[in-house]
C-alpha atoms as a PDB file:
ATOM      1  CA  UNK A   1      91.364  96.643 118.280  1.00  0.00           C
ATOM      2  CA  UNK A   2      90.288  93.454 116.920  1.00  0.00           C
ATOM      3  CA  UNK A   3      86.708  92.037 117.800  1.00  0.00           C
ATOM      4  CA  UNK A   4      85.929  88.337 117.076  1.00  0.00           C
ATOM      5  CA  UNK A   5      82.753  87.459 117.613  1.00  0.00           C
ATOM      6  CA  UNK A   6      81.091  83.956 117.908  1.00  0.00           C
ATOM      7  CA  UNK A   7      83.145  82.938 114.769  1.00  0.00           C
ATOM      8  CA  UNK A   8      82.400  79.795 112.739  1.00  0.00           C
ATOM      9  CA  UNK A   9      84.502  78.209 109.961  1.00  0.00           C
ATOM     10  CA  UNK A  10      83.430  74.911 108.671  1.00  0.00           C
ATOM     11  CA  UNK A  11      84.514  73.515 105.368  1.00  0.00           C
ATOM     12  CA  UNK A  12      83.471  69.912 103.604  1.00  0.00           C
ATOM     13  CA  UNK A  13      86.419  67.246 102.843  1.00  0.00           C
ATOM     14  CA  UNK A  14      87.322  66.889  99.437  1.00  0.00           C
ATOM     15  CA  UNK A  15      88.326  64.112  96.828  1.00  0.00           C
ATOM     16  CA  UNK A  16      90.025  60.976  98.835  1.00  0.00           C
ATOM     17  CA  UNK A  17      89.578  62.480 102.241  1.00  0.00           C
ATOM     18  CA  UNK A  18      85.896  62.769 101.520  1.00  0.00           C
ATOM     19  CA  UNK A  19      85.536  59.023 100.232  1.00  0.00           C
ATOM     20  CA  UNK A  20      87.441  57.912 103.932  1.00  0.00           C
ATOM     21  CA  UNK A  21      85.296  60.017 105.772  1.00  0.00           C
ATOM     22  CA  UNK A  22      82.101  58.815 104.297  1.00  0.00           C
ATOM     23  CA  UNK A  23      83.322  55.189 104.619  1.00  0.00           C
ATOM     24  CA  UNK A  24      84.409  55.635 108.411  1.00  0.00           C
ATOM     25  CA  UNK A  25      80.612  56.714 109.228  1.00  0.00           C
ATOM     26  CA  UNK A  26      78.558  54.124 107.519  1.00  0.00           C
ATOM     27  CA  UNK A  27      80.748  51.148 109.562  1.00  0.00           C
ATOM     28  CA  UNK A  28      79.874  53.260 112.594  1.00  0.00           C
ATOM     29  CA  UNK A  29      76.320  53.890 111.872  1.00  0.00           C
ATOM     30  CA  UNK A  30      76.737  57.776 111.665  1.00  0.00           C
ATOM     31  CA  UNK A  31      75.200  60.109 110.054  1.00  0.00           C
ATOM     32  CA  UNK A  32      77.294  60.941 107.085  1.00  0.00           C
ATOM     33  CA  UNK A  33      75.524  64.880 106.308  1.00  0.00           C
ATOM     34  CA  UNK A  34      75.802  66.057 109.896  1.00  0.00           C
ATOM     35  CA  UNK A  35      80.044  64.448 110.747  1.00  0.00           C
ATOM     36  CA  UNK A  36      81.419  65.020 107.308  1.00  0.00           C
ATOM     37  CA  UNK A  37      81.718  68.673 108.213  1.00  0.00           C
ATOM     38  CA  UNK A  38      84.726  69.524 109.226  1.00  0.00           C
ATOM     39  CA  UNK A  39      84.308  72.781 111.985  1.00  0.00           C
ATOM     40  CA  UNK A  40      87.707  73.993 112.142  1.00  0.00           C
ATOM     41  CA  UNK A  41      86.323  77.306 114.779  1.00  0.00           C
ATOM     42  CA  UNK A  42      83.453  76.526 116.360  1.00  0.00           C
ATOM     43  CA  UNK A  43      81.939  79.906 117.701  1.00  0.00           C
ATOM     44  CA  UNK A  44      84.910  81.892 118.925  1.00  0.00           C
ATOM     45  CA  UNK A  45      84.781  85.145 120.397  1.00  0.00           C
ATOM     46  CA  UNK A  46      87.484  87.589 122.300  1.00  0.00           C
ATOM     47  CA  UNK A  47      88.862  91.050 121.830  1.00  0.00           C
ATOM     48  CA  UNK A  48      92.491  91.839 121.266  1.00  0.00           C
ATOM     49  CA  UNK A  49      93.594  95.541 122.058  1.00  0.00           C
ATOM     50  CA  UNK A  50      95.328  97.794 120.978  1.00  0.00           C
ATOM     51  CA  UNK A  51      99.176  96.779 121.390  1.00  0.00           C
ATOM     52  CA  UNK A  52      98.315  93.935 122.821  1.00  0.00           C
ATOM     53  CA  UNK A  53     101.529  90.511 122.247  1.00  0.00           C
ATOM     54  CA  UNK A  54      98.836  87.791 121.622  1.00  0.00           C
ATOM     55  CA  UNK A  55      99.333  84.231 121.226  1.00  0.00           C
ATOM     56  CA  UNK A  56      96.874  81.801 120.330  1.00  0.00           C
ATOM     57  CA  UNK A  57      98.153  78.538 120.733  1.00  0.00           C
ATOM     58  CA  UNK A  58      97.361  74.698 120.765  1.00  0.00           C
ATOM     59  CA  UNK A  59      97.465  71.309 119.281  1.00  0.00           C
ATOM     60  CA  UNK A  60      97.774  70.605 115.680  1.00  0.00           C
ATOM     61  CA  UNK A  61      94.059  71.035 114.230  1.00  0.00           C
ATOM     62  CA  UNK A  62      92.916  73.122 117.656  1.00  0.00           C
ATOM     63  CA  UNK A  63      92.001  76.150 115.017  1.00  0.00           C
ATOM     64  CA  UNK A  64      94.799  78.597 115.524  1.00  0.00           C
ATOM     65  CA  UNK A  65      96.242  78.975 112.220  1.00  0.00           C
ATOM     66  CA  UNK A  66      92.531  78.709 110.969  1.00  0.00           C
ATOM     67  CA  UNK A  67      91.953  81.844 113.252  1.00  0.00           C
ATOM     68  CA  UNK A  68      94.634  83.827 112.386  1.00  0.00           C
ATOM     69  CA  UNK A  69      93.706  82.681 108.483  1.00  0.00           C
ATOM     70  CA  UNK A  70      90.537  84.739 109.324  1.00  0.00           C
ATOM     71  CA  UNK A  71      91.501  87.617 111.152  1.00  0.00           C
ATOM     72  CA  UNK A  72      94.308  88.750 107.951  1.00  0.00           C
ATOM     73  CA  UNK A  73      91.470  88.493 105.387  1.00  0.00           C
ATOM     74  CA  UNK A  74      92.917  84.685 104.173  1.00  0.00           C
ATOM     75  CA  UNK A  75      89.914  82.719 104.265  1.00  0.00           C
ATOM     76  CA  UNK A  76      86.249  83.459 104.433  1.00  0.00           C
ATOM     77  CA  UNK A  77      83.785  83.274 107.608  1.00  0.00           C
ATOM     78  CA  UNK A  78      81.331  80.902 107.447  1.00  0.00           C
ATOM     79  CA  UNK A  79      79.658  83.071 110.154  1.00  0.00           C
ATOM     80  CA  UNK A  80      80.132  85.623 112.640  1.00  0.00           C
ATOM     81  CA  UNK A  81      82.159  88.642 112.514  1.00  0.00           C
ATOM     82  CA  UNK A  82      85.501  90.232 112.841  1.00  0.00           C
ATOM     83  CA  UNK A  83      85.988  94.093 113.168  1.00  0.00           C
ATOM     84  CA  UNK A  84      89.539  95.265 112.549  1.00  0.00           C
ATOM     85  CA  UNK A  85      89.429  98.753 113.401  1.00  0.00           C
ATOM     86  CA  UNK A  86      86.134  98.623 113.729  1.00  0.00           C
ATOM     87  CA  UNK A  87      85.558  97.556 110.344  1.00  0.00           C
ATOM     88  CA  UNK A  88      83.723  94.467 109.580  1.00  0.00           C
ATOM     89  CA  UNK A  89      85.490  92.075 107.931  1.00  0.00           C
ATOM     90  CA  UNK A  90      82.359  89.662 107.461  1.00  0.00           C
ATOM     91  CA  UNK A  91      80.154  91.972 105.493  1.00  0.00           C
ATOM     92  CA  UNK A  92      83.685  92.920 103.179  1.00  0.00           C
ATOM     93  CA  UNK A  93      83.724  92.316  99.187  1.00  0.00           C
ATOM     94  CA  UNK A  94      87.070  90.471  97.871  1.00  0.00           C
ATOM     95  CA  UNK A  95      88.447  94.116  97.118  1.00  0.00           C
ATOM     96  CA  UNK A  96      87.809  95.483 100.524  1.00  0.00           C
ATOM     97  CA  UNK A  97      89.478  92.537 101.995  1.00  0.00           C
ATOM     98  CA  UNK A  98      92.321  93.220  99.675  1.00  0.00           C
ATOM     99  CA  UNK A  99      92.519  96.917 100.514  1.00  0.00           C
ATOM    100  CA  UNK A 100      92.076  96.867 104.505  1.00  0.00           C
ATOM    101  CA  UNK A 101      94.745  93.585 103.856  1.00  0.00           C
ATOM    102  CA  UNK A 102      97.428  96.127 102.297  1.00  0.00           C
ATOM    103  CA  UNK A 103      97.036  98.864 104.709  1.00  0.00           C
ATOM    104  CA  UNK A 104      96.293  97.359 108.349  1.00  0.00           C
ATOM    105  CA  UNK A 105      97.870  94.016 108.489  1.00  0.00           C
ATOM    106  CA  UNK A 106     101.253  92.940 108.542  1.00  0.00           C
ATOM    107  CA  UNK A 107     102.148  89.118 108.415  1.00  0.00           C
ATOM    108  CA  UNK A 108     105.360  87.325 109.286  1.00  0.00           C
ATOM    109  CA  UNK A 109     105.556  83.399 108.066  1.00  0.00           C
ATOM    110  CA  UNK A 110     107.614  80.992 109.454  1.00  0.00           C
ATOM    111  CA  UNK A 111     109.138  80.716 105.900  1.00  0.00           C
ATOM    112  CA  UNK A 112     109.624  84.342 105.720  1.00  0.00           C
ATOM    113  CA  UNK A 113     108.132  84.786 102.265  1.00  0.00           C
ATOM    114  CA  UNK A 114     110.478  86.902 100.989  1.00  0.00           C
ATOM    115  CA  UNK A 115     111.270  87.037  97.094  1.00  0.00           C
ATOM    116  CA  UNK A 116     114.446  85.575  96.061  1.00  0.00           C
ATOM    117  CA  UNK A 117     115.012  87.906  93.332  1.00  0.00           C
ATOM    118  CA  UNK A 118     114.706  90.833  95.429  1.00  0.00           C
ATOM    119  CA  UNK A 119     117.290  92.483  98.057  1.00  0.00           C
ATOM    120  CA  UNK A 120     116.305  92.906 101.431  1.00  0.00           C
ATOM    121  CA  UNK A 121     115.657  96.756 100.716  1.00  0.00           C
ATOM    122  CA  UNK A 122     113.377  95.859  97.540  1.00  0.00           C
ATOM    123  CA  UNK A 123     111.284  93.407 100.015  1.00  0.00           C
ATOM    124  CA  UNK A 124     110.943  96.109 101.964  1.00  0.00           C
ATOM    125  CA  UNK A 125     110.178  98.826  99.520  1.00  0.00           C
ATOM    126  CA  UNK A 126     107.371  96.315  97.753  1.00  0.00           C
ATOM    127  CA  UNK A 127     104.771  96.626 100.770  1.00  0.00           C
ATOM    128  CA  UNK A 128     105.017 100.672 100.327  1.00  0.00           C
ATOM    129  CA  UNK A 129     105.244 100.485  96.490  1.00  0.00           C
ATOM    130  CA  UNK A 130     101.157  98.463  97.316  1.00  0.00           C
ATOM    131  CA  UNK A 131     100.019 101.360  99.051  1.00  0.00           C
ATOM    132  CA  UNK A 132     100.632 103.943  96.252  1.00  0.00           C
ATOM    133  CA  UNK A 133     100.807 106.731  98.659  1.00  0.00           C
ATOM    134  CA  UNK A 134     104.440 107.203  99.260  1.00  0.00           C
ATOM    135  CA  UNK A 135     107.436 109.019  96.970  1.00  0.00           C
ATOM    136  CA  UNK A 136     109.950 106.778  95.627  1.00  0.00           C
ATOM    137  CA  UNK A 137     111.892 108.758  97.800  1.00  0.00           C
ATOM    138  CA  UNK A 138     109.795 108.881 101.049  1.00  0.00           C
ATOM    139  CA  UNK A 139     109.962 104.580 100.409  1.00  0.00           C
ATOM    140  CA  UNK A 140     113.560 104.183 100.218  1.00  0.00           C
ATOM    141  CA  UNK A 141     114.616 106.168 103.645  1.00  0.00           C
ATOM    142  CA  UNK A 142     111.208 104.526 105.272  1.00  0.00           C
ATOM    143  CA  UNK A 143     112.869 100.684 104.079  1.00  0.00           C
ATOM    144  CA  UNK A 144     116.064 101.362 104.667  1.00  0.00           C
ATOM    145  CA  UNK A 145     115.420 103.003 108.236  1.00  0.00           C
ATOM    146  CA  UNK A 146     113.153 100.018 109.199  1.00  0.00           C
ATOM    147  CA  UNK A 147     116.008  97.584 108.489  1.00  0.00           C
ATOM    148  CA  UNK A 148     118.751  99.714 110.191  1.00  0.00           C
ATOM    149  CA  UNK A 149     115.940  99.166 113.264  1.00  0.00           C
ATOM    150  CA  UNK A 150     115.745  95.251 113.098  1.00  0.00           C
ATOM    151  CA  UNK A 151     119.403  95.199 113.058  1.00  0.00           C
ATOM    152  CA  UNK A 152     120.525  95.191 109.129  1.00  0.00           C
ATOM    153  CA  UNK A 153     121.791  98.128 108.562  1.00  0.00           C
ATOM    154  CA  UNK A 154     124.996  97.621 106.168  1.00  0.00           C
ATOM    155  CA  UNK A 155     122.957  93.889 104.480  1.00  0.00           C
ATOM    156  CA  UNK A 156     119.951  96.397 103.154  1.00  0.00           C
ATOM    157  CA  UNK A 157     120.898  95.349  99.382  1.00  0.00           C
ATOM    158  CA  UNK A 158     121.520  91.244 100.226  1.00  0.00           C
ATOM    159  CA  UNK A 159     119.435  88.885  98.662  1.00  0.00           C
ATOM    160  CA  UNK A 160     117.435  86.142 100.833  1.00  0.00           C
ATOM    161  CA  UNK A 161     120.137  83.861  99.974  1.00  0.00           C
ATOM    162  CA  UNK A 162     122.973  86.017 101.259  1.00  0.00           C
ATOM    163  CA  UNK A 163     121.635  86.109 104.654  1.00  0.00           C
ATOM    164  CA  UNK A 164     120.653  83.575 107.284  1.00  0.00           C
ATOM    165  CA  UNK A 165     117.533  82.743 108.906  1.00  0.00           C
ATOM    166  CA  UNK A 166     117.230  84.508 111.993  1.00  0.00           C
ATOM    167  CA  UNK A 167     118.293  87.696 109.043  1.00  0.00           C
ATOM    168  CA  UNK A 168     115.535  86.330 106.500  1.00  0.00           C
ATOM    169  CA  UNK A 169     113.017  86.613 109.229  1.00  0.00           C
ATOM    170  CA  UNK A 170     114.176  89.896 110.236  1.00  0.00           C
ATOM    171  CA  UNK A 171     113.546  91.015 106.979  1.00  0.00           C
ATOM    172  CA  UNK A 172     110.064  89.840 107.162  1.00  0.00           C
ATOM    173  CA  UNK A 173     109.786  91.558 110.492  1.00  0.00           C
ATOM    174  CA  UNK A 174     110.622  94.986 108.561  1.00  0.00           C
ATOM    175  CA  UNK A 175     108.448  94.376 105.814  1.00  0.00           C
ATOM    176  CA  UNK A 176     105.493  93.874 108.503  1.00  0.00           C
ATOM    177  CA  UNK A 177     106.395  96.799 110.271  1.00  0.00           C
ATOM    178  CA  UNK A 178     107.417  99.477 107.398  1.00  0.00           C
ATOM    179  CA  UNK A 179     103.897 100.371 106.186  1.00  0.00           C
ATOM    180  CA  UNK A 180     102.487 101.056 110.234  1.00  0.00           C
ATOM    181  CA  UNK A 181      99.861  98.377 110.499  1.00  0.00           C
ATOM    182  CA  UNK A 182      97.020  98.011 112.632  1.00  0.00           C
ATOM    183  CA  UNK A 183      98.096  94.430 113.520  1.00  0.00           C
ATOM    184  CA  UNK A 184     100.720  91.997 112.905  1.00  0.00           C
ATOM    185  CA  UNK A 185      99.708  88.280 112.214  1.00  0.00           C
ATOM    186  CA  UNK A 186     103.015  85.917 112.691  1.00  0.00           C
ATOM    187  CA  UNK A 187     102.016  82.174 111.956  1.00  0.00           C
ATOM    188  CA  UNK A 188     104.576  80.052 113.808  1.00  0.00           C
ATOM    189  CA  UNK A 189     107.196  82.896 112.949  1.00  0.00           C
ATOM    190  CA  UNK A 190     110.120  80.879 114.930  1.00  0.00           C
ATOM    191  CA  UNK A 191     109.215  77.268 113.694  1.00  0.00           C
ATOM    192  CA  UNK A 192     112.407  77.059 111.254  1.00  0.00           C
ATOM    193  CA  UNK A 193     114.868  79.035 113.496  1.00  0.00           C
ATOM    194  CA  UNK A 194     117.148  77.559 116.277  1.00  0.00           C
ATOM    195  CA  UNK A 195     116.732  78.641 119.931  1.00  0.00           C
ATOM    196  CA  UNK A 196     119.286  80.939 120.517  1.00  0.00           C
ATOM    197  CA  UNK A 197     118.022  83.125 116.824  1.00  0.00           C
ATOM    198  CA  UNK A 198     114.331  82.847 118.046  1.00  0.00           C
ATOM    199  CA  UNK A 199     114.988  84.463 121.358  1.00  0.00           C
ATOM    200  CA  UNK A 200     116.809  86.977 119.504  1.00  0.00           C
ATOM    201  CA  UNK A 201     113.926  87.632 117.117  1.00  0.00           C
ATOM    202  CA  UNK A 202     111.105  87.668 120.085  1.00  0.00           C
ATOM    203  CA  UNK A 203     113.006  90.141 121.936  1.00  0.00           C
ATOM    204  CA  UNK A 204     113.311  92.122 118.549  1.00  0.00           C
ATOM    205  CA  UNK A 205     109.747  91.924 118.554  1.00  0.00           C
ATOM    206  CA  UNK A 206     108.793  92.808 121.557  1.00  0.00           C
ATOM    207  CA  UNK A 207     111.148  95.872 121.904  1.00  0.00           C
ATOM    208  CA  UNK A 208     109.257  96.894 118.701  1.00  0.00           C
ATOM    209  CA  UNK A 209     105.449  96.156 120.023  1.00  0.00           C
ATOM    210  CA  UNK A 210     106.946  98.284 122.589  1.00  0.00           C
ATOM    211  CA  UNK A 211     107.975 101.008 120.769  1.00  0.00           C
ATOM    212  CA  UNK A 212     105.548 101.245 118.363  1.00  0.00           C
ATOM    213  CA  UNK A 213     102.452 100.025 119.790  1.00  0.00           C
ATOM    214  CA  UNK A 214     102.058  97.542 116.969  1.00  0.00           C
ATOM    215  CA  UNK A 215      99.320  94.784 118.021  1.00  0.00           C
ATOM    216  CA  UNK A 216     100.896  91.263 117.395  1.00  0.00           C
ATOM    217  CA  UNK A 217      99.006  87.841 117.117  1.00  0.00           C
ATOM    218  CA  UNK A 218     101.137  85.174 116.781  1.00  0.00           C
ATOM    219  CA  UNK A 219      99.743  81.172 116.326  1.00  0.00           C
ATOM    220  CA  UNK A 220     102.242  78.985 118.147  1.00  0.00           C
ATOM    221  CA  UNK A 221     103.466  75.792 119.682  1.00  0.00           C
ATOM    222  CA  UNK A 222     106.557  77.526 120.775  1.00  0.00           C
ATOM    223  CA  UNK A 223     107.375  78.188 124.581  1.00  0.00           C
ATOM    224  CA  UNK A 224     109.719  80.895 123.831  1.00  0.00           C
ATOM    225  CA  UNK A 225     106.554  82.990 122.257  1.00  0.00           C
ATOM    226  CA  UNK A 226     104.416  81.842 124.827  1.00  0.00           C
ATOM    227  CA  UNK A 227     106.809  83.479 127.614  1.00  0.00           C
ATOM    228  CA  UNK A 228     106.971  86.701 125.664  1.00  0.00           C
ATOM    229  CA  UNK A 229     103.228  87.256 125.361  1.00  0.00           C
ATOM    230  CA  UNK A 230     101.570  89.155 127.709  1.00  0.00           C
ATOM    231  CA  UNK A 231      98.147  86.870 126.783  1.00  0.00           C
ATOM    232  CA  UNK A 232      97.696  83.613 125.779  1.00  0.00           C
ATOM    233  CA  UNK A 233      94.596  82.266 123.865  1.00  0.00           C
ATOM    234  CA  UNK A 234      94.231  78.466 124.060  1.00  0.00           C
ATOM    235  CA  UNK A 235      92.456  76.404 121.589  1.00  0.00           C
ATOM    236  CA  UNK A 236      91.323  72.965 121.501  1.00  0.00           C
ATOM    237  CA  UNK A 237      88.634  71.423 118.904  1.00  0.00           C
ATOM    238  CA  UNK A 238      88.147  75.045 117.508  1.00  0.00           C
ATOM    239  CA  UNK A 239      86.926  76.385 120.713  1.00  0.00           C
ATOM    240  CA  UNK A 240      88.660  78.904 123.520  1.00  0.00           C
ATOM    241  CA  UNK A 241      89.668  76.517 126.517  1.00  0.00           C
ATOM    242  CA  UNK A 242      90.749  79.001 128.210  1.00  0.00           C
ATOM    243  CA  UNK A 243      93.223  82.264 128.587  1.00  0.00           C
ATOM    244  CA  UNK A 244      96.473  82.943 130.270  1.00  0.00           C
ATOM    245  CA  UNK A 245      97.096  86.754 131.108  1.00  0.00           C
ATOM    246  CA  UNK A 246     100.560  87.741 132.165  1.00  0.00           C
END
């Protein structure tokens, strides 16, 4: 399960963004200490369960990616708390963050992230090879079985450039998946495929939240994922607006 509760992020503008900000509230008569602060989450707080196909979406700036930043151990809290598993994320050091990062959460990007040098397999195989708990062995048959499941069985030793998009991403999807996560983040995870490829890949998803019980969050402007999910989270101005449940 994943626990937010009454989370705040705020950060300050930097450099020339600063300088326009500051410049904006003296012509209006503001108060420059109090509106430079930018509050990107502004007290958030909901509970995702256990297998749960979550999106959060909303406009540009509404605090989605911001929240999904938080949740995978990204970006700091400026207050409140997340439990992953019951674990606190807010009261974490950097190395716990890192740790519960490698071992409960999966992330899919909508650039797929995968390392050029490296054959689909070898993506794969680098999330176990984190974990140090596996056989070389055990982490060749657990890759290579994960990609046969996303539908690449036979392209296991291509290299990002050898296969297409909707392939890159499944890929990603694999590498995710392999090391049994308590949650799956995807940020915008169909923004650089056509329609026909992200249906594909949503269906592939949710035959494997299915399956596997997986918990995915996704952040999203896309329809598609927002007709898949069984719960929608809306944002707006770094606030819940309201929820959609399916």
């Amino acid at each position: 399960m994943v626990k937010i509760d009454n989370i705040v992020k705020t950060y300050l503008p930097t450099g020339e963004a600063q300088r326009k900000n500051k410049k904006q509230h003296k012509a209006e008569g503001k108060v420059e200490q109090d509106l430079s602060i930018v509050h990107a989450l502004a007290g958030v707080s909901t509970e995702i369960q256990d297998g749960e196909f979550t999106a959060i979406a909303g406009p540009s700036g509404s605090g989605k990616t911001t929240m999904l930043n938080l949740i995978g151990c990204l970006d700091s809290i400026t207050s409140g708390n997340i439990f992953i598993d019951n674990e606190n994320v807010a009261q974490m050091t950097d190395r716990n963050k890192n740790k519960l990062r490698k071992e409960k959460i999966g992330f899919i990007f909508q650039n797929y992230n995968l390392i050029p040098v490296l054959s689909a397999q070898e993506n794969v195989e680098l999330a176990l090879n984190l974990l140090n708990k596996y056989s070389r062995m055990e982490i060749k048959k657990m890759a290579s079985d994960i990609l046969i499941e996303v539908g690449l069985d036979g392209m296991q030793h291509r290299k990002p450039n050898q296969l297409s998009g909707g392939q890159q991403q499944r890929v990603s999807i694999a590498r995710a998946l392999v090391k049994k996560p308590a949650v799956i983040l995807a940020d915008e995870p169909t923004a650089n495929l056509d329609s026909k490829t992200s249906l594909k890949i949503l269906d592939l998803m949710k035959t494997l939240n299915q399956k596997h019980g997986t918990t995915f969050i996704f952040s999203t402007h896309d329809q598609q994922v927002k007709d898949h999910c069984s719960r929608i989270i809306y944002l707006k101005d770094g606030q819940i607006q309201e929820e959609e449940r399916k």
